[in-house]
N, C-alpha and C. Protein backbone atom coordinates (compact mmCIF):
# COMPACT_ATOMS: atom_id res chain seq x y z
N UNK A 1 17.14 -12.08 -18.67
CA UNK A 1 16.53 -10.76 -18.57
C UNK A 1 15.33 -10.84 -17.65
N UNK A 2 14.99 -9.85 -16.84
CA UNK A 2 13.98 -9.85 -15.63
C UNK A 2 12.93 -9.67 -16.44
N UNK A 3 11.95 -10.02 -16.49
CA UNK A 3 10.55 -10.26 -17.12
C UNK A 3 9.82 -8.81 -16.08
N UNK A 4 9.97 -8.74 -15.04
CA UNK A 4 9.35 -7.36 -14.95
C UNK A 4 10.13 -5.94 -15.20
N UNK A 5 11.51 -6.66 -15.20
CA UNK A 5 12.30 -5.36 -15.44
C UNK A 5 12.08 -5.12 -16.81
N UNK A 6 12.02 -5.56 -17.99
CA UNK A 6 11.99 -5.43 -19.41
C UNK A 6 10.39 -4.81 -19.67
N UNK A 7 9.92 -4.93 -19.00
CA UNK A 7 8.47 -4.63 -19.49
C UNK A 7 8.34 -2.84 -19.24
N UNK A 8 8.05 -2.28 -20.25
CA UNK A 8 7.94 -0.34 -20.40
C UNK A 8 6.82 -0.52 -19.56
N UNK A 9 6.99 1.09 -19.42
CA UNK A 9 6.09 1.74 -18.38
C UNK A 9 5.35 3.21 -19.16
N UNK A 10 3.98 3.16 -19.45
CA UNK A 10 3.44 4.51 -20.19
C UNK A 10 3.59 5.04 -19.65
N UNK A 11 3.76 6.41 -19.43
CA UNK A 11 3.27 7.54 -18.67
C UNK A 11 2.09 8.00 -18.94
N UNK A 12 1.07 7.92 -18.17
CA UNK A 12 -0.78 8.44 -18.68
C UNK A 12 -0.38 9.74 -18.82
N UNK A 13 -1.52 10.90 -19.40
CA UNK A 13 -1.87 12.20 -19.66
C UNK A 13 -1.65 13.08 -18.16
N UNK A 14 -1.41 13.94 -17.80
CA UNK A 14 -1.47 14.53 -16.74
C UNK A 14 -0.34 14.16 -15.78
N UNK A 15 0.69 13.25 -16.42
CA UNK A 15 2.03 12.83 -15.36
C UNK A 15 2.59 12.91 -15.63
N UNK A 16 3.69 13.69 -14.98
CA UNK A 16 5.02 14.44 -15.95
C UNK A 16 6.15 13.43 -14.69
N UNK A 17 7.61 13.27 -15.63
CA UNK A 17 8.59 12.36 -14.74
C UNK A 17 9.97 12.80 -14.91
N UNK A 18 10.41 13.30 -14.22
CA UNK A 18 11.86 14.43 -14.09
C UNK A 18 12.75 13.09 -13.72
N UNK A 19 14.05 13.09 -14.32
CA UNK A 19 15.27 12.43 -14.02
C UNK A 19 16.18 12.91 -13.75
N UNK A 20 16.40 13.51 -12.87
CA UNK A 20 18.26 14.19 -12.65
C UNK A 20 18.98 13.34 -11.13
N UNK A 21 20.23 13.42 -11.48
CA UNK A 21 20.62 13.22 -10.59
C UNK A 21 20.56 11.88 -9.67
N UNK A 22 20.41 10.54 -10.06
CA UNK A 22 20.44 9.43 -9.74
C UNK A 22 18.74 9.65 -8.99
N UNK A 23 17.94 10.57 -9.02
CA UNK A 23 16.84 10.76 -8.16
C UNK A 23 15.38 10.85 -9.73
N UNK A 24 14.08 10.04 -9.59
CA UNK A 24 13.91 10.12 -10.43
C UNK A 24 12.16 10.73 -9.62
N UNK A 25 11.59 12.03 -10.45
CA UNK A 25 10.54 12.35 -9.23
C UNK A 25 9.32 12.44 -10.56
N UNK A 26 8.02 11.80 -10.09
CA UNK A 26 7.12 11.97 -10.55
C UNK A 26 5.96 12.53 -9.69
N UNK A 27 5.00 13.25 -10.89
CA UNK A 27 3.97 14.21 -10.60
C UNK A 27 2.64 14.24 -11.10
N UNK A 28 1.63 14.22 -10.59
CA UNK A 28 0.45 13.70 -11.13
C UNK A 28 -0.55 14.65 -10.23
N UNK A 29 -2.03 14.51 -10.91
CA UNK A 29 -2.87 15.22 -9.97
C UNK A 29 -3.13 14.52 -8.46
N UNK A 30 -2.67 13.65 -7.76
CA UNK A 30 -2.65 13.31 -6.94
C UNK A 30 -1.65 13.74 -5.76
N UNK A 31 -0.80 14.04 -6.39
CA UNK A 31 0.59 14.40 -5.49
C UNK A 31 1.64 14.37 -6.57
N UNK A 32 2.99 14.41 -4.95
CA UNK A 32 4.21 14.02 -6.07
C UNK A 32 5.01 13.37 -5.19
N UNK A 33 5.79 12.62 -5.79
CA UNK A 33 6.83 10.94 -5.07
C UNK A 33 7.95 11.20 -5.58
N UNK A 34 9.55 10.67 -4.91
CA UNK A 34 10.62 10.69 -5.87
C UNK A 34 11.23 9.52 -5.48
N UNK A 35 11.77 8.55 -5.58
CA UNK A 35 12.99 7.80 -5.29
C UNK A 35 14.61 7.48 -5.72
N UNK A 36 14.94 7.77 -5.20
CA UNK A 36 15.88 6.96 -5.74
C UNK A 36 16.95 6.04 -6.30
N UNK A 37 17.90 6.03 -7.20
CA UNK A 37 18.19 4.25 -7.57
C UNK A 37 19.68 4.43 -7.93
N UNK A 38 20.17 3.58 -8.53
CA UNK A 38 21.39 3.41 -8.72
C UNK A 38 21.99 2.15 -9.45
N UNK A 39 23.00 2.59 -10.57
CA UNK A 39 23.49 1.21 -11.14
C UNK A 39 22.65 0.87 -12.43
N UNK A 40 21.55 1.99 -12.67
CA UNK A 40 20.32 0.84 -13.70
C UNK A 40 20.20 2.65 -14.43
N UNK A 41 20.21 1.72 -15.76
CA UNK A 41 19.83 3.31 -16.69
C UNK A 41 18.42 3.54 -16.95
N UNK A 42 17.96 4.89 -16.90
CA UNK A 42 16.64 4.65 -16.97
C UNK A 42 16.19 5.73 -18.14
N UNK A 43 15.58 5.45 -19.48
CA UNK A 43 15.13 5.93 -20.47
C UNK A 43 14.09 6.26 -20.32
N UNK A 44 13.64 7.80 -20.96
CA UNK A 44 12.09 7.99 -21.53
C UNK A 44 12.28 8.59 -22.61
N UNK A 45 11.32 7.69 -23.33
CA UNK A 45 11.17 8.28 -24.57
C UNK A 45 9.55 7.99 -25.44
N UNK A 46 9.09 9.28 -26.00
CA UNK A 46 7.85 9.03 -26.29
C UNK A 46 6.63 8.85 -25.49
N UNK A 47 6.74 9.55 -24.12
CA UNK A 47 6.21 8.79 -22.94
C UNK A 47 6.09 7.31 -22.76
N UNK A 48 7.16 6.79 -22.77
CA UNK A 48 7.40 5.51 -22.25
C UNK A 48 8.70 4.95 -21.70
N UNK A 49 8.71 4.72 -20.69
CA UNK A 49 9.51 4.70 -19.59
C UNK A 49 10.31 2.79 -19.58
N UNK A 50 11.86 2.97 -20.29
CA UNK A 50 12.46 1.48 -20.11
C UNK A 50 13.68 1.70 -19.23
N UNK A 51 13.88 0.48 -18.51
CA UNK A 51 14.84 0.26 -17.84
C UNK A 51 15.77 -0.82 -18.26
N UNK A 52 17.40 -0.22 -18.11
CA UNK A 52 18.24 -1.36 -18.44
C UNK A 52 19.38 -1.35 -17.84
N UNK A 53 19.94 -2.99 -17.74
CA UNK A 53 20.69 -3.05 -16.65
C UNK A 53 21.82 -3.29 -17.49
N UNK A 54 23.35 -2.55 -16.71
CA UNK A 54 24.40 -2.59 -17.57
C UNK A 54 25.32 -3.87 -17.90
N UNK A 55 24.70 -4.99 -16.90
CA UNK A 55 25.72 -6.08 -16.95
C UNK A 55 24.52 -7.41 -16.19
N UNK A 56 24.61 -8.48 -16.55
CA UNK A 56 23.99 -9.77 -15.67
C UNK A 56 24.44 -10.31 -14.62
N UNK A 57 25.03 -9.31 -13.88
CA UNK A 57 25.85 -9.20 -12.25
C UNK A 57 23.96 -9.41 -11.63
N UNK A 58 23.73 -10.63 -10.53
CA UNK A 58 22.66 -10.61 -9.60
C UNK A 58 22.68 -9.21 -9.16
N UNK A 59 23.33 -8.26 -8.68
CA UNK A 59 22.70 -7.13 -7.97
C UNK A 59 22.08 -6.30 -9.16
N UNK A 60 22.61 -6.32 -10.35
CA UNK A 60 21.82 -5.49 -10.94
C UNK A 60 20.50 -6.18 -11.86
N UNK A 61 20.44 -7.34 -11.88
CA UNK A 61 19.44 -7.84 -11.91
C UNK A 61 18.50 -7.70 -11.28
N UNK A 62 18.82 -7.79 -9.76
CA UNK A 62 17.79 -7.96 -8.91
C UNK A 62 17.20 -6.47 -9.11
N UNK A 63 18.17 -5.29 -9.11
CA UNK A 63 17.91 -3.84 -9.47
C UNK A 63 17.03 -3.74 -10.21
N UNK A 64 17.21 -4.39 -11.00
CA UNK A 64 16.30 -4.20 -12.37
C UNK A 64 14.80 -3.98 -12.44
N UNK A 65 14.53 -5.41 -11.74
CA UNK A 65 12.81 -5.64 -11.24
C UNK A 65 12.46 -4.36 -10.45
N UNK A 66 13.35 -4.49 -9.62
CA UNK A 66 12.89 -3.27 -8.26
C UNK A 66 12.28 -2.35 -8.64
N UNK A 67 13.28 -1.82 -9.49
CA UNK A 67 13.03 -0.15 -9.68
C UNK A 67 11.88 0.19 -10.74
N UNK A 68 11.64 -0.93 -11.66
CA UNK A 68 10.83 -1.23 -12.51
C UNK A 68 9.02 -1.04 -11.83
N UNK A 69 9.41 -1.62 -10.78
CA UNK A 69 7.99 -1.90 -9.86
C UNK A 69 8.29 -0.60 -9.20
N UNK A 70 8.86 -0.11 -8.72
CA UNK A 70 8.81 1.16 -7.55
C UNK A 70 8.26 2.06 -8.65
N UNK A 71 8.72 2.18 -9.63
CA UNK A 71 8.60 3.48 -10.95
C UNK A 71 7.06 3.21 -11.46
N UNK A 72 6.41 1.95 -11.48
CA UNK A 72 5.56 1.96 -11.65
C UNK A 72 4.34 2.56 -10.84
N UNK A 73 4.98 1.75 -9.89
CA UNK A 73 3.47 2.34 -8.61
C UNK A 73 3.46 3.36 -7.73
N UNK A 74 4.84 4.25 -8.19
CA UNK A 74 4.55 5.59 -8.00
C UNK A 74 3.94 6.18 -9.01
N UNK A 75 3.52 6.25 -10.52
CA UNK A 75 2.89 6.64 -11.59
C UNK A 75 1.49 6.32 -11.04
N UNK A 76 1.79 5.11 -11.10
CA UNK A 76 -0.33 4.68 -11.05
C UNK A 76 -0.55 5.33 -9.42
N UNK A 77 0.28 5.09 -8.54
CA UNK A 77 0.07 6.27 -7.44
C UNK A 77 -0.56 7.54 -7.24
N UNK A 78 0.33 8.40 -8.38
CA UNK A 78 0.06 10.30 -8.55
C UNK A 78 -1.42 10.02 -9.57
N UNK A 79 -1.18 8.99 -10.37
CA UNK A 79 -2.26 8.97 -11.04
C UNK A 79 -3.35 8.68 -11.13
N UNK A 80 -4.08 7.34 -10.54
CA UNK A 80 -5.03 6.83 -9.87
C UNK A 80 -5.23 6.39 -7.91
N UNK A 81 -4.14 6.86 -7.72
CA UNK A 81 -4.23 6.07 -6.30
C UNK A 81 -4.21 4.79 -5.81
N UNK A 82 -4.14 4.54 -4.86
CA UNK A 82 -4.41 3.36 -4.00
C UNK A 82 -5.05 3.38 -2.83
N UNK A 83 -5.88 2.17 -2.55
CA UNK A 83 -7.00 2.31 -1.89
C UNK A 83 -6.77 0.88 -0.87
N UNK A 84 -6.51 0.31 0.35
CA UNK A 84 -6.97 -0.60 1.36
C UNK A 84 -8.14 -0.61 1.95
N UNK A 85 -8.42 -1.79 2.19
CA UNK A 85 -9.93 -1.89 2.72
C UNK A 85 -9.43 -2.57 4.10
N UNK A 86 -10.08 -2.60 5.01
CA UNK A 86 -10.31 -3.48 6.30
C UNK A 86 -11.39 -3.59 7.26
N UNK A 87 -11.41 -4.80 7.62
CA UNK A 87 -12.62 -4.94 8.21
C UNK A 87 -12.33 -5.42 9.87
N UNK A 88 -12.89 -5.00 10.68
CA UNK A 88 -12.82 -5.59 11.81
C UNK A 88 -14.12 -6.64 12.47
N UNK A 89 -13.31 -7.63 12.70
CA UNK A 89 -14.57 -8.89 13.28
C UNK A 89 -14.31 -9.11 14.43
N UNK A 90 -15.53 -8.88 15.37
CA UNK A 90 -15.73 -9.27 16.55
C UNK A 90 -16.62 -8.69 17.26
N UNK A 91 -17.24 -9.28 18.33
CA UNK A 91 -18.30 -8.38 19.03
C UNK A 91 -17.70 -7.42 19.80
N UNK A 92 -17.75 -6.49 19.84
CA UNK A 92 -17.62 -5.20 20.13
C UNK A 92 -16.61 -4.05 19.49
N UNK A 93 -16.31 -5.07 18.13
CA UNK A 93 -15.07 -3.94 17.63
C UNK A 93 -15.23 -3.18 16.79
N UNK A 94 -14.70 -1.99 17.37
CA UNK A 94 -15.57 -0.51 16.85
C UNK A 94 -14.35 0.31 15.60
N UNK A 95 -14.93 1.43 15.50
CA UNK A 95 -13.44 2.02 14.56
C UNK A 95 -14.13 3.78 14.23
N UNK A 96 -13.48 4.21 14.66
CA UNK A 96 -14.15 5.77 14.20
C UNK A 96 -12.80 6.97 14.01
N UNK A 97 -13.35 7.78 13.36
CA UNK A 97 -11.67 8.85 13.30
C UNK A 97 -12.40 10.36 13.54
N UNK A 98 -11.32 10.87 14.46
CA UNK A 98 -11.85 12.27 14.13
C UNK A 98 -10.38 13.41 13.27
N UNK A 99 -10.43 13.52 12.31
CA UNK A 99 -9.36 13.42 11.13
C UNK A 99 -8.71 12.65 10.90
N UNK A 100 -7.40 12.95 11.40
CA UNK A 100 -6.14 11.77 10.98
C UNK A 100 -6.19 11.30 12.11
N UNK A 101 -6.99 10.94 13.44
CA UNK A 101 -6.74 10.22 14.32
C UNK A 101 -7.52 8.94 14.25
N UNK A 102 -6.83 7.69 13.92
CA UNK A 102 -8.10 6.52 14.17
C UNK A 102 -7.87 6.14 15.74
N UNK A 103 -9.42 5.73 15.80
CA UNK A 103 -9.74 5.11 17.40
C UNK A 103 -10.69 3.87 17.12
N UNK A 104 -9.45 2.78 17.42
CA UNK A 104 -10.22 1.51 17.38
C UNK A 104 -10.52 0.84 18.99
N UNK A 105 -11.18 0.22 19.16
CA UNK A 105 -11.88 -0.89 20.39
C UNK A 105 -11.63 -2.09 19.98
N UNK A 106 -11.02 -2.71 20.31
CA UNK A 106 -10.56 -4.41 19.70
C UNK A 106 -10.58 -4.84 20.85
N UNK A 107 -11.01 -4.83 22.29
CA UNK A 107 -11.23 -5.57 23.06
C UNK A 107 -10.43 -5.60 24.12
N UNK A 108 -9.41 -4.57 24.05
CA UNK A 108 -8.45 -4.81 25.33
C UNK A 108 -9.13 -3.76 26.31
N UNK A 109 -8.67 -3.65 27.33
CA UNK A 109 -9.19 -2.61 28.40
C UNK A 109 -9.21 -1.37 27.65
N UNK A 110 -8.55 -0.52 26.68
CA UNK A 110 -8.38 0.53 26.64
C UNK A 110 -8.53 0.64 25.47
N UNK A 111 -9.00 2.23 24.78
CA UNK A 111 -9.03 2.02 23.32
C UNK A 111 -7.61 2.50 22.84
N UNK A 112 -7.35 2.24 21.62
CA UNK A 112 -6.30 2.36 21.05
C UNK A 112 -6.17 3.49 20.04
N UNK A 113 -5.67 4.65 20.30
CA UNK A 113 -5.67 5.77 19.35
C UNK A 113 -4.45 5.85 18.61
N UNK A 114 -4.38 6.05 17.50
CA UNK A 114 -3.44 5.90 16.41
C UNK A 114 -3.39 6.85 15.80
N UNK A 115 -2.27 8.13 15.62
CA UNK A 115 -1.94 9.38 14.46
C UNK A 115 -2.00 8.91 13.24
N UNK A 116 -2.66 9.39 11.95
CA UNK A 116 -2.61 8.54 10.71
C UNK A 116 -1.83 9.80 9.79
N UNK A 117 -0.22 9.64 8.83
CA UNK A 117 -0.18 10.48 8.45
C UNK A 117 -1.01 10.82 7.63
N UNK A 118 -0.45 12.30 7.04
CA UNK A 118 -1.39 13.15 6.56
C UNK A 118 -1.50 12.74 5.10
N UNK A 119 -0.54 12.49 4.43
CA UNK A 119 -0.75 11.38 3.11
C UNK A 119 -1.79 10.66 2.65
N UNK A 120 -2.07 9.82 4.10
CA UNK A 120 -3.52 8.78 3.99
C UNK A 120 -4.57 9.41 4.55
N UNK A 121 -5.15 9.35 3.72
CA UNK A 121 -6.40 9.76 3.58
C UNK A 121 -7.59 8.55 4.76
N UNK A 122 -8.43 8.81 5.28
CA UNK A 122 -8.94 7.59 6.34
C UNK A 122 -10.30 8.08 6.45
N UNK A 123 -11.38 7.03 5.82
CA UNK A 123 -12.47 6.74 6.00
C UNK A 123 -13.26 5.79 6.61
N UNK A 124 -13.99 5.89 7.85
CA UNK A 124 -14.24 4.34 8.83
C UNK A 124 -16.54 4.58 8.54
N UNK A 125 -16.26 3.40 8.46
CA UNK A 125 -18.14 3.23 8.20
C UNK A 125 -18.31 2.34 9.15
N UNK A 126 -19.33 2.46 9.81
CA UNK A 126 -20.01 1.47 10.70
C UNK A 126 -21.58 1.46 10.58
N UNK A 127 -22.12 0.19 9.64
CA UNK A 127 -23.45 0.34 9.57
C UNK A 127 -23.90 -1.65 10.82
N UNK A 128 -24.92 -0.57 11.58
CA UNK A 128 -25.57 -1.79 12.18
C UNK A 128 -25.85 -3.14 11.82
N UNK A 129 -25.40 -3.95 12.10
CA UNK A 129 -25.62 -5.37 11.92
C UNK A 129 -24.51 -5.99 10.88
N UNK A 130 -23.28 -5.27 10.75
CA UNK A 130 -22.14 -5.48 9.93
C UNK A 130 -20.86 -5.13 10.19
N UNK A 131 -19.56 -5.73 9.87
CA UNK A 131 -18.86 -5.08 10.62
C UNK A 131 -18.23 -4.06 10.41
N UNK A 132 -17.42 -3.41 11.76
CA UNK A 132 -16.87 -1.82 11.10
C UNK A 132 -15.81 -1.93 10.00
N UNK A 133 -15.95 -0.69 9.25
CA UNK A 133 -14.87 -0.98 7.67
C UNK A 133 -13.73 -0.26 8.20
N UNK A 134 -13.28 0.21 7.87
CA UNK A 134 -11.64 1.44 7.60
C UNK A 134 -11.37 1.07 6.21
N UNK A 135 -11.54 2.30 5.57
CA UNK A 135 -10.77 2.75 4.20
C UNK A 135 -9.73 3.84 4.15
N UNK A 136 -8.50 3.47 3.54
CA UNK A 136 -7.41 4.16 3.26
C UNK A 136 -7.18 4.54 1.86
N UNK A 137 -7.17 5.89 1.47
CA UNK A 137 -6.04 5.91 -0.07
C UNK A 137 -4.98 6.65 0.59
N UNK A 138 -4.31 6.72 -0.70
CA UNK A 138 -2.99 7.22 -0.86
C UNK A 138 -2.67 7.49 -2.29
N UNK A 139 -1.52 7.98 -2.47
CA UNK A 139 -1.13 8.39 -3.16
C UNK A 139 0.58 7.31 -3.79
N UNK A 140 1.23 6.85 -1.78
CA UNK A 140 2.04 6.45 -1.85
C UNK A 140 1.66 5.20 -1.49
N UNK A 141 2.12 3.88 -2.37
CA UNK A 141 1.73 2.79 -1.93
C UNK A 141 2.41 2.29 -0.86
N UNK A 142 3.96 2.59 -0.63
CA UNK A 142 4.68 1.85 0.71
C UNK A 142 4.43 2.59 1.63
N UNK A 143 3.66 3.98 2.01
CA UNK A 143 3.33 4.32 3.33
C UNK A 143 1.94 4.10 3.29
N UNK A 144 1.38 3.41 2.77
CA UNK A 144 -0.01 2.76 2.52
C UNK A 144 0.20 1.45 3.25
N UNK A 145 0.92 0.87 2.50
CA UNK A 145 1.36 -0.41 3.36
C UNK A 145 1.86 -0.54 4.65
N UNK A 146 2.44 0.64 4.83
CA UNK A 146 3.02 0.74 6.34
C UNK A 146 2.05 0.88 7.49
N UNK A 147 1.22 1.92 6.92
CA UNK A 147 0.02 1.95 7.56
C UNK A 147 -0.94 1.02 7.95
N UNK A 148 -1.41 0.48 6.97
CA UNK A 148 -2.05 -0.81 7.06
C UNK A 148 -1.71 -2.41 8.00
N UNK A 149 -0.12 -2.62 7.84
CA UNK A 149 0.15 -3.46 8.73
C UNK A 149 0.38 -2.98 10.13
N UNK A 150 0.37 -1.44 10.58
CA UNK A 150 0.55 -1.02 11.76
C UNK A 150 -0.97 -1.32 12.33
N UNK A 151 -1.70 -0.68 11.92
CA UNK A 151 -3.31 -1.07 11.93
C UNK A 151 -3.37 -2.38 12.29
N UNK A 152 -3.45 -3.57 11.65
CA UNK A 152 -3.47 -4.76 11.26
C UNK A 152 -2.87 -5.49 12.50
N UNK A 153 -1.38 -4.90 13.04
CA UNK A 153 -0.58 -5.74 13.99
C UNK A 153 -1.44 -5.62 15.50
N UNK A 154 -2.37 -4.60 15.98
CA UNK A 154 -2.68 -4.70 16.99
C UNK A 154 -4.05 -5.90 17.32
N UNK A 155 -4.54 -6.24 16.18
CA UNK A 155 -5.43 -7.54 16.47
C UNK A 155 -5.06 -8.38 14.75
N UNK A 156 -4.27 -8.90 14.64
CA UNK A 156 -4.27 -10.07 13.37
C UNK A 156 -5.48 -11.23 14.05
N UNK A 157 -6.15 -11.54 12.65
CA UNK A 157 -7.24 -12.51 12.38
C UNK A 157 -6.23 -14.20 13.31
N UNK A 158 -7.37 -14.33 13.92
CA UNK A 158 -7.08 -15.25 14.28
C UNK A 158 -7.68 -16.45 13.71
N UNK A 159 -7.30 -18.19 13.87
CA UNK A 159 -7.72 -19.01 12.80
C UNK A 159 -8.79 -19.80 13.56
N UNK A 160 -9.35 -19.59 14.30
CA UNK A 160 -10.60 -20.57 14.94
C UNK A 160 -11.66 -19.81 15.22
N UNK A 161 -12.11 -18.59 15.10
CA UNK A 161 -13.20 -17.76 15.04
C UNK A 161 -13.62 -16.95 14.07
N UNK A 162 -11.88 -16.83 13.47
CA UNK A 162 -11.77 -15.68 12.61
C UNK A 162 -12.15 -13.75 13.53
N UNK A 163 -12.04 -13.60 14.64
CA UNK A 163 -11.86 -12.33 15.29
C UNK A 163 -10.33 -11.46 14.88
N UNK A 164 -10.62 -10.56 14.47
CA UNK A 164 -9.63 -9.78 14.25
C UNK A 164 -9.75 -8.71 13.30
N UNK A 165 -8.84 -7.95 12.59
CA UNK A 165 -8.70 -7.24 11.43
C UNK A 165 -8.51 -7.53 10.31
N UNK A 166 -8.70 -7.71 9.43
CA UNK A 166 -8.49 -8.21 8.15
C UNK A 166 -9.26 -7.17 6.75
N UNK A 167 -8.46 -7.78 6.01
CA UNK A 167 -8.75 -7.28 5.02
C UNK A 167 -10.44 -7.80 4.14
N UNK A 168 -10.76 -6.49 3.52
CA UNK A 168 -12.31 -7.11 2.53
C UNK A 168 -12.26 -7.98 1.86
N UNK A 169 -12.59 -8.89 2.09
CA UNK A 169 -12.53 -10.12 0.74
C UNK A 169 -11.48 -10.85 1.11
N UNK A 170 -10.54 -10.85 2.17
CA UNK A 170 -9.49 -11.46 2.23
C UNK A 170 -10.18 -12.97 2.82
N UNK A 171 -9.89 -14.31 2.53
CA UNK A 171 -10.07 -15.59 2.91
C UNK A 171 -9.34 -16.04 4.23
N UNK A 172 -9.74 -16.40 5.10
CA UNK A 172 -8.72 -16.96 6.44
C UNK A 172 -8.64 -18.40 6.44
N UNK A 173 -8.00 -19.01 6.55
CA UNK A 173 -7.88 -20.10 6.65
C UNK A 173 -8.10 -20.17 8.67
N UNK A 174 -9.03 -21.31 8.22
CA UNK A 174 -9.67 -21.84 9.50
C UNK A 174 -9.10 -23.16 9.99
N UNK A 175 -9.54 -23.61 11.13
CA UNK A 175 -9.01 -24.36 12.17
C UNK A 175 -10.05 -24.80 12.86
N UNK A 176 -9.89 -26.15 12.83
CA UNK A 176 -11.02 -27.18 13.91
C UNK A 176 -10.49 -26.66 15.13
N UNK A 177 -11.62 -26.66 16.63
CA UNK A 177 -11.41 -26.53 17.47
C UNK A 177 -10.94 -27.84 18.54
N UNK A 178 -11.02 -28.05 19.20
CA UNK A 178 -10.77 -29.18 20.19
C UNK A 178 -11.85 -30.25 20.07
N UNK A 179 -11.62 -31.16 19.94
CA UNK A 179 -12.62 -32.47 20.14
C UNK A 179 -12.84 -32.83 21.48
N UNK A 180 -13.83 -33.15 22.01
CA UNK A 180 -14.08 -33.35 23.49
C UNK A 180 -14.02 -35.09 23.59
């Protein structure tokens, strides 16, 4: 039995979760998300949300976990959100938005302007003598993520200076330079 698939799911106060139709859509003061699945039965009862798989066939195993985790973090999604942090390191790298447009400076000839959907939400701070932030929520965590590594792919942290984008708090693993 999948150890994340077996594990219930509450539904908090204020999140209601419709099942019809192989499509399962939840709603919260944040928004609303639907996905959906197949092959895996999905119960609520009492506000609490179990999943079970009809047979120990690998695909529906693997089903199992999946949908378990997708169902989850669309709830804590509508319900609390999700939030990325990033930081940019380097001398001269800038970050500012004017709405959903970010405009970063990472050092190439040109700046780089980026449409942010309307989903994510985008907050950039730049205080003197530190580096520039970018904050994201959402509502949806995989176009959170999508976002973030699109961001992310035009300067990844590199391992001998550490220059690049990265995440707050994230650790880089470093690299000796050349011995003379």
């Amino acid at each position: 039995m999948s150890r994340i698939g077996k594990s219930p799911i509450t539904i908090p106060a204020g999140t209601t979760v419709d099942i019809k139709d192989n499509m399962i859509t939840v709603k919260g003061k944040l928004g609303e998300l639907s996905q959906e699945y197949s092959e895996i039965a999905i119960k609520i009862e009492d506000g609490v949300i179990t999943l079970e798989r009809p047979s120990e066939n690998k695909n529906h195993k693997a089903k199992h976990g999946l949908y378990r985790s997708l169902i989850f973090n669309m709830i804590e999604g509508v319900s609390k959100g999700w939030t990325k942090e990033l930081e940019l390191v380097g001398v001269g790298y800038r970050a500012s938005n004017q709405g959903q447009v970010l405009e970063l400076a990472l050092g190439f000839s040109h700046t780089i302007s980026m449409l942010i959907a309307p989903e994510v939400k985008i907050e950039t701070e730049s205080v003197k003598g530190k580096n520039p932030k970018i904050k994201l929520t959402s509502h949806d965590k995989q176009l959170l993520g999508q976002v973030v590594a699109k961001i992310r792919s035009y300067r990844r942290p590199e391992p001998y200076k550490g220059k690049g984008i990265k995440f707050v708090g994230e650790v880089l693993r470093r690299k000796a330079g050349k011995t003379a």
